[in-house]
Protein backbone atom coordinates (compact mmCIF):
# COMPACT_ATOMS: atom_id res chain seq x y z
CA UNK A 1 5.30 -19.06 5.49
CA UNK A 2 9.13 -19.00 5.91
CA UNK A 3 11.28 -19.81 3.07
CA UNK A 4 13.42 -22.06 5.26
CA UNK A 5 10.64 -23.67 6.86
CA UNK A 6 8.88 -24.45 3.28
CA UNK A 7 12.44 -25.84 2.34
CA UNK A 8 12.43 -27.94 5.28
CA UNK A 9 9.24 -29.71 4.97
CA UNK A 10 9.26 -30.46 1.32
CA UNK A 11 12.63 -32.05 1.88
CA UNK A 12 11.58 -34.30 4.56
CA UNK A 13 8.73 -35.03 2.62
CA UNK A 14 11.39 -36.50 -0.05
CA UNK A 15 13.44 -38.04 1.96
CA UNK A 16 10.71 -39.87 3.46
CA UNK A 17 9.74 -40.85 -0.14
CA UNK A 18 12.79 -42.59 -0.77
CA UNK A 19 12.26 -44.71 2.11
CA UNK A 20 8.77 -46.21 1.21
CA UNK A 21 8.47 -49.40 -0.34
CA UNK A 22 6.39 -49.87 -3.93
CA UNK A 23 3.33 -50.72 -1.99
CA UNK A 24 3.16 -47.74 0.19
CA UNK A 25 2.81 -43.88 0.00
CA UNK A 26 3.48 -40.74 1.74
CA UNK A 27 -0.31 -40.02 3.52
CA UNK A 28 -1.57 -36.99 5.89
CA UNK A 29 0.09 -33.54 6.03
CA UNK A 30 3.00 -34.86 3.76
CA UNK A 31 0.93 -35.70 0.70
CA UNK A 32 -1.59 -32.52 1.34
CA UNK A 33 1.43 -30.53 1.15
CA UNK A 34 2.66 -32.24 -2.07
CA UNK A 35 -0.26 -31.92 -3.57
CA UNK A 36 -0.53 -28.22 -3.14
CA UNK A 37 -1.72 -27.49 0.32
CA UNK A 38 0.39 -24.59 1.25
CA UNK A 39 -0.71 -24.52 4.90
CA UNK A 40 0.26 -27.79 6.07
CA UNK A 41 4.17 -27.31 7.03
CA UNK A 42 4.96 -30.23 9.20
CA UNK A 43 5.37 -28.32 12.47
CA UNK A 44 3.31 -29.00 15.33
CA UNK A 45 2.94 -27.43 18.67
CA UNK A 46 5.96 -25.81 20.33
CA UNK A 47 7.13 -25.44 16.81
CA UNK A 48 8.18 -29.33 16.58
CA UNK A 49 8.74 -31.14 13.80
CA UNK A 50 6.17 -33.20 13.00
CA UNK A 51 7.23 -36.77 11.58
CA UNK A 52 6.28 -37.41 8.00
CA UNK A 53 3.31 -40.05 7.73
CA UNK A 54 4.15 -43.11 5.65
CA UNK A 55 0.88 -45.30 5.13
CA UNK A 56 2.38 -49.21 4.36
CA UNK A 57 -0.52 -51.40 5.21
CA UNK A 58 0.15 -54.34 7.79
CA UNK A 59 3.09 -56.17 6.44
CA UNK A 60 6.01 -53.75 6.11
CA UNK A 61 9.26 -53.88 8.07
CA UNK A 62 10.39 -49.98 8.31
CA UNK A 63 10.74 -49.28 11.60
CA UNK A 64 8.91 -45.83 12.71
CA UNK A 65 11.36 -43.52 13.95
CA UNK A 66 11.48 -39.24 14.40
CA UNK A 67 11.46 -38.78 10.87
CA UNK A 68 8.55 -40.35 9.98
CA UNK A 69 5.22 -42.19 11.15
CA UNK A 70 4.11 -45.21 9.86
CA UNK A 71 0.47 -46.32 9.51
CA UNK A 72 -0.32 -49.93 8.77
CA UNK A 73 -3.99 -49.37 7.74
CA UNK A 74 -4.48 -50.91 4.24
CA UNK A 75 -5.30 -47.86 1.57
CA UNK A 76 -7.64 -48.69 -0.77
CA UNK A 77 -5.94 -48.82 -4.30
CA UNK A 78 -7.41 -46.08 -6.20
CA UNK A 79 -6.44 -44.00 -3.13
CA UNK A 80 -2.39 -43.96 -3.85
CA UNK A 81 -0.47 -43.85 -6.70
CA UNK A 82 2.42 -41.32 -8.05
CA UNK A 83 2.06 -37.56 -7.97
CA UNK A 84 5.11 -35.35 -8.89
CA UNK A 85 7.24 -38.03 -8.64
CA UNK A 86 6.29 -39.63 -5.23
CA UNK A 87 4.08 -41.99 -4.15
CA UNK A 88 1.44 -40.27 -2.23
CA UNK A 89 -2.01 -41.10 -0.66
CA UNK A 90 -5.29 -39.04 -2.41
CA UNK A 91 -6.16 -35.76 -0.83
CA UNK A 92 -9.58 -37.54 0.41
CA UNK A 93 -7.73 -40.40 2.42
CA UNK A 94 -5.00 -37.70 3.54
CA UNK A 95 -7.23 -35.05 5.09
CA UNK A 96 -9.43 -37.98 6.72
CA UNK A 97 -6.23 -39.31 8.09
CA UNK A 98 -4.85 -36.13 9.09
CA UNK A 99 -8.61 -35.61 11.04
CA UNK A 100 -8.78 -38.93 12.18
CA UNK A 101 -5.54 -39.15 13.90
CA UNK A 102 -5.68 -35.27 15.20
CA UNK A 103 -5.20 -34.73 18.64
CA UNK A 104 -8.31 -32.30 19.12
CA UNK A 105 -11.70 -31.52 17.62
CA UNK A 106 -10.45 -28.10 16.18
CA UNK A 107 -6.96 -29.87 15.10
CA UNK A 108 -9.43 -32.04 12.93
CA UNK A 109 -11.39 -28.96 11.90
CA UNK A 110 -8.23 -27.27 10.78
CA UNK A 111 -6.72 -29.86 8.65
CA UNK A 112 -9.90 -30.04 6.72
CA UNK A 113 -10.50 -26.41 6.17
CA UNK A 114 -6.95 -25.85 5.37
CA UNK A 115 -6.72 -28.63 2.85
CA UNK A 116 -10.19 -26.71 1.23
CA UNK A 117 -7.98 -23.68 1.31
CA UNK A 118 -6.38 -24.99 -1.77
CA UNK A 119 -9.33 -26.80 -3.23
CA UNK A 120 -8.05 -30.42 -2.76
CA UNK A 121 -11.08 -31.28 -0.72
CA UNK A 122 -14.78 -30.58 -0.52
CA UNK A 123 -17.40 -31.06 2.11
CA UNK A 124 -19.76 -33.13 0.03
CA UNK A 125 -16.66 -35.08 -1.21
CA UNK A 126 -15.89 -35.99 2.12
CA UNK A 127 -18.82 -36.72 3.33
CA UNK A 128 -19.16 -38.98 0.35
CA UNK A 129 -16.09 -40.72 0.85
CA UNK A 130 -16.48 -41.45 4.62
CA UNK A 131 -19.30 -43.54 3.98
CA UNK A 132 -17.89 -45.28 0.69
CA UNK A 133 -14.30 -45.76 1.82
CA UNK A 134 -14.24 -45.16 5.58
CA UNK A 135 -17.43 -46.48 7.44
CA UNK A 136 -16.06 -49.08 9.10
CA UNK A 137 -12.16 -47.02 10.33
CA UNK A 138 -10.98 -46.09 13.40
CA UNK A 139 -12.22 -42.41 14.23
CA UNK A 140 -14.35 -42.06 11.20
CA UNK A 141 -17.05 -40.75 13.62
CA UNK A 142 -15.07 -37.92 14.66
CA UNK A 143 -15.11 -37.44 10.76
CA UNK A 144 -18.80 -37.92 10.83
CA UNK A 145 -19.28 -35.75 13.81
CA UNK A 146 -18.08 -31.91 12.48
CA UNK A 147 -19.09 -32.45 8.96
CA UNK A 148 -21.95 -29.82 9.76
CA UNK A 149 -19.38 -27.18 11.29
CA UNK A 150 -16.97 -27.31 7.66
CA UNK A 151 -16.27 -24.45 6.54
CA UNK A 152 -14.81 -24.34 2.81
CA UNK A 153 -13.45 -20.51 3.02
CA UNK A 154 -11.05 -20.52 6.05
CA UNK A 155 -8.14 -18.52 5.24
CA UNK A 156 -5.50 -19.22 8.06
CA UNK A 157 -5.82 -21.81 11.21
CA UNK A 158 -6.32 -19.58 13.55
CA UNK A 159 -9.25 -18.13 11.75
CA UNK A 160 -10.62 -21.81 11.94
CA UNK A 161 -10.00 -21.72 15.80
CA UNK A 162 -11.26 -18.15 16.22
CA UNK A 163 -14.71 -18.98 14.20
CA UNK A 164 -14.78 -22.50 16.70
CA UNK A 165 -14.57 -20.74 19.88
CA UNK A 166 -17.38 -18.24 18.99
CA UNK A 167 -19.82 -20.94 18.40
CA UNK A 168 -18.90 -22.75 21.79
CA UNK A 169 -19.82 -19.47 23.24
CA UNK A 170 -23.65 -20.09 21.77
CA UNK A 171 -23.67 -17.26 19.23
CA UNK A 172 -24.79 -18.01 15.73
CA UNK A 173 -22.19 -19.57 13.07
CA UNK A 174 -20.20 -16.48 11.48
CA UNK A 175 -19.85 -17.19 7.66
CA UNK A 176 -15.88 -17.18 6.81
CA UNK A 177 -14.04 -14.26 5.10
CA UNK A 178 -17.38 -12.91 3.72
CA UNK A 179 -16.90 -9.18 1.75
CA UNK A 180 -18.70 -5.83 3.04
CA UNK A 181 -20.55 -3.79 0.40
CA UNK A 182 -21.94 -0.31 1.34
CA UNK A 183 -25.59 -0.07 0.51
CA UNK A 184 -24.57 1.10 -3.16
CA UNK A 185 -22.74 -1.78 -3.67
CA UNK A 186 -19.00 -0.40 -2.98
CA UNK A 187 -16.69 -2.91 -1.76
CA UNK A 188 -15.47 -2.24 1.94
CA UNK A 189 -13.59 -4.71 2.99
CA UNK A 190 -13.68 -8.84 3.75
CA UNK A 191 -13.61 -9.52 7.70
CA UNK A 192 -12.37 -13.10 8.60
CA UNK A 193 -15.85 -13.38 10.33
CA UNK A 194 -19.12 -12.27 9.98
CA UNK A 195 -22.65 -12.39 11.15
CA UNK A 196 -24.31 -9.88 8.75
CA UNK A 197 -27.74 -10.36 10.57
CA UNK A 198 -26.30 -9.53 13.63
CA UNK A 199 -23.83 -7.07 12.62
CA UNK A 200 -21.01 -8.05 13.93
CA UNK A 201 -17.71 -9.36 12.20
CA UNK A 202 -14.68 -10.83 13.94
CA UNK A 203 -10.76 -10.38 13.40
CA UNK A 204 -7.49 -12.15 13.93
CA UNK A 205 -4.78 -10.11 15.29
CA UNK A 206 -1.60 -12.35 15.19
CA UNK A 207 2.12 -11.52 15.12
CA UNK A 208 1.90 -10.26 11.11
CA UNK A 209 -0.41 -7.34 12.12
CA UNK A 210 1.52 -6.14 14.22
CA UNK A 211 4.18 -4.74 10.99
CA UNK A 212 3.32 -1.18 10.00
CA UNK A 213 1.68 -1.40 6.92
CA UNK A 214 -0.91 -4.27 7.52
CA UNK A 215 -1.86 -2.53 11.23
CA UNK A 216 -2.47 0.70 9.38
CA UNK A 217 -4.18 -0.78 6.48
CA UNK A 218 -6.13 -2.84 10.12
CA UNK A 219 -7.50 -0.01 11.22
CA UNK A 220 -8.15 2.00 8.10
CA UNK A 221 -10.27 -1.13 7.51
CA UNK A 222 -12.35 -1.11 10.88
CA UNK A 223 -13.08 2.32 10.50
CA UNK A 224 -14.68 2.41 7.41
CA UNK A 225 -16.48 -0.92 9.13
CA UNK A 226 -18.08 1.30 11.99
CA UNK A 227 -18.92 4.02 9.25
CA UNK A 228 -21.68 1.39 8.02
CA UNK A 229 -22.65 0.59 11.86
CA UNK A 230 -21.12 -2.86 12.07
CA UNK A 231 -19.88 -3.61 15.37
CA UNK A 232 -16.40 -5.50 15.57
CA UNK A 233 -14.42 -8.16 18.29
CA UNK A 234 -10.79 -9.16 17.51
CA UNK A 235 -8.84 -11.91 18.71
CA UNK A 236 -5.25 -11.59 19.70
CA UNK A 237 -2.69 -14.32 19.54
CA UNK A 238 -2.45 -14.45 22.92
CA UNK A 239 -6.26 -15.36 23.38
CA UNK A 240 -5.65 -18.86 21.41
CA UNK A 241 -3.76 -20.56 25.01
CA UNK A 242 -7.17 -18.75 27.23
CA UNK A 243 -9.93 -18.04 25.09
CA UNK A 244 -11.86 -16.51 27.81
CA UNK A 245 -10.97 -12.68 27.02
CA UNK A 246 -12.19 -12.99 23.87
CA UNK A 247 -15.49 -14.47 24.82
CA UNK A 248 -15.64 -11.52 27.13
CA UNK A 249 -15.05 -9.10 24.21
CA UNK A 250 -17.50 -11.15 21.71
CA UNK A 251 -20.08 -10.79 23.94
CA UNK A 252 -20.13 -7.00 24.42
CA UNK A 253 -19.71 -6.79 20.99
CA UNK A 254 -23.17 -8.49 20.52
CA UNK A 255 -24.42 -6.47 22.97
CA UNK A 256 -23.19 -3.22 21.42
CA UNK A 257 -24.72 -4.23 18.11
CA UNK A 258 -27.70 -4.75 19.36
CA UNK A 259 -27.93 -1.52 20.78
CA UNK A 260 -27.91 -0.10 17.44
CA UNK A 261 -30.55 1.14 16.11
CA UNK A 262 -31.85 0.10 12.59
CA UNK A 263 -31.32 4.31 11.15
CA UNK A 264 -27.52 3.38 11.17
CA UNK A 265 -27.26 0.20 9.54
CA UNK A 266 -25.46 0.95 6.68
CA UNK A 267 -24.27 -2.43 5.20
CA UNK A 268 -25.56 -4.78 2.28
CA UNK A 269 -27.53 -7.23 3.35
CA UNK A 270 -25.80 -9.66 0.96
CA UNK A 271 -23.08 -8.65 -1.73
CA UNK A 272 -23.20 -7.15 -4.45
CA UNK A 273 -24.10 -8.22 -8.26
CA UNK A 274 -20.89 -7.53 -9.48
CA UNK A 275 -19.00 -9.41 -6.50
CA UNK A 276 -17.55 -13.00 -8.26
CA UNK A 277 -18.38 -15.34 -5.02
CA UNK A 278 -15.10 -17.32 -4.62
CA UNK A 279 -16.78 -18.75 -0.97
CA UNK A 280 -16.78 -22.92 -1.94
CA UNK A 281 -14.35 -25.14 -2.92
CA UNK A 282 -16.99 -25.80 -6.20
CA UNK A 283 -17.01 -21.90 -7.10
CA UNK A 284 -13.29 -21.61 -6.77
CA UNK A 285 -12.47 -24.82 -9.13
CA UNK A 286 -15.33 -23.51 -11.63
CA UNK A 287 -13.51 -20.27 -12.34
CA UNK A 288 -11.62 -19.74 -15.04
CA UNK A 289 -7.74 -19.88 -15.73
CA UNK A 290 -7.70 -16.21 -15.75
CA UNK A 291 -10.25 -15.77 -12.75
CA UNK A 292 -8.33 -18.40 -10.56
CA UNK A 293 -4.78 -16.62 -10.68
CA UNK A 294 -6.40 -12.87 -10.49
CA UNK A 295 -8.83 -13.86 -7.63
CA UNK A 296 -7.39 -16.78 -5.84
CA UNK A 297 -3.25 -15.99 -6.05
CA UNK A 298 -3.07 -15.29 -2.28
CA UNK A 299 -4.08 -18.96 -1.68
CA UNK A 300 -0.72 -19.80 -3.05
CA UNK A 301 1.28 -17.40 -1.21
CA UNK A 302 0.20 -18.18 2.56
């Protein structure tokens, strides 16, 4: 993420702060990013400032304006209080809000995963928590409805979008940034997704693999995929505004892994003994100190 554009956010965030009275909090992409969610940047389609989402309850007289949103549902009080020096709302009542009030399916989809990016959320938390704090709120059921599509080990948004967009085409769920093994147990490479059964594992081509180094280190990577007989699809930027293209592409894909015979499949079926499974928000916040910043520091650098 851009310097200037981390800057930015974390500054509105502040500023917004400073306007909310002692009953109220920062809430929804504001406090996730405060609390550590390094995805959630404020800017919305079109590369728009988002405004910053101030929860108040019903009796408050700030007036909403560009800067910031303000939401008059009533938090309940264990769900705000002060975090690194602001008042913010809990990552559970954030991410719901942020899903709630989402303009699309997969923009509810993406706030979650993105928040379990950074471990502030889990599915079984949330699904917990909608029916102990948020049963009775407005869009709840959306909440309710894609708690069986989560995924917990989304790396980027558009991996989110990629992964929704091949189940809509009727294919089976592709697990999320899942590592290759040869059969001996040699670590090949981890695909953003894959259906192992199938053989077939899915990439996102955006603007950042286009550079030199990752593109070369891109195709190095698929070759060594083929080697074991795995059959791959990539999705282009381009391909987010008309999806069809890559539907086109995933389904010859399928169809050219299924025309591979069993002789030349060359892949674990699984990973490997050795491999220290980092796939759920409850393995990640298990690990050790040590474990966390050797395995999990690009989480912090997105």
């Amino acid at each position: 993420m851009p310097a200037s554009v981390e800057c930015t956010a974390d500054q509105r965030i502040v500023e917004a702060a400073a306007r909310v009275p002692s009953h109220g909090g920062v809430t929804g992409w504001g406090a996730l990013r405060w609390a550590g969610g390094t995805w959630f940047d404020g800017i919305g389609p079109r590369m728009v400032e988002r405004p910053v989402p101030i929860a108040l309850g019903a009796r408050h007289s700030l007036r909403p304006d560009e800067r910031i949103q303000v939401s008059q549902e009533l938090v309940p009080a264990g769900d705000i209080g002060r975090f690194r020096g602001l008042r913010v709302t809990s990552p559970l009542w954030s991410v719901a809000f942020e899903m709630r009030k989402a303009p699309t399916v997969e923009a509810a989809v993406v706030a979650f995963e993105m928040a379990a990016y950074n471990d502030l959320v889990s599915i079984d938390e949330l699904a917990a928590y909608v029916d102990s704090a948020l049963w009775i709120r407005r869009g709840v059921q959306r909440i309710r409805d894609v708690l069986g599509a989560l995924e917990e080990n989304s790396w980027s948004p558009a991996e989110v979008l990629m992964r929704h967009t091949w189940c809509r085409a009727g294919f089976p769920v592709p697990a999320a940034n899942r590592p290759v093994f040869t059969l001996s147990g040699k670590f090949v490479g981890t695909p953003d997704l894959l259906d192992l059964k199938a053989g077939v594992y899915g990439l996102y081509d955006g603007a950042l693999h286009l550079a030199g180094e990752v593109r070369h280190g891109d195709v190095t990577k698929e070759a060594a995929y083929r080697a074991l007989g795995l059959e791959g699809v990539t999705m282009m930027a381009g391909d987010l505004s008309d999806r069809e293209p890559f539907l086109h592409r995933l389904h010859e894909t399928y169809a050219r892994a299924e025309r591979r015979p069993t002789s030349e499949r060359r892949w674990l079926a699984g990973t490997a003994d050795w491999w220290i499974p980092t796939f759920t928000v409850t393995q990640r916040r298990a690990l050790s100190s040590y474990d966390q910043a050797r395995l999990l520091r690009y989480r912090h650098a997105a």
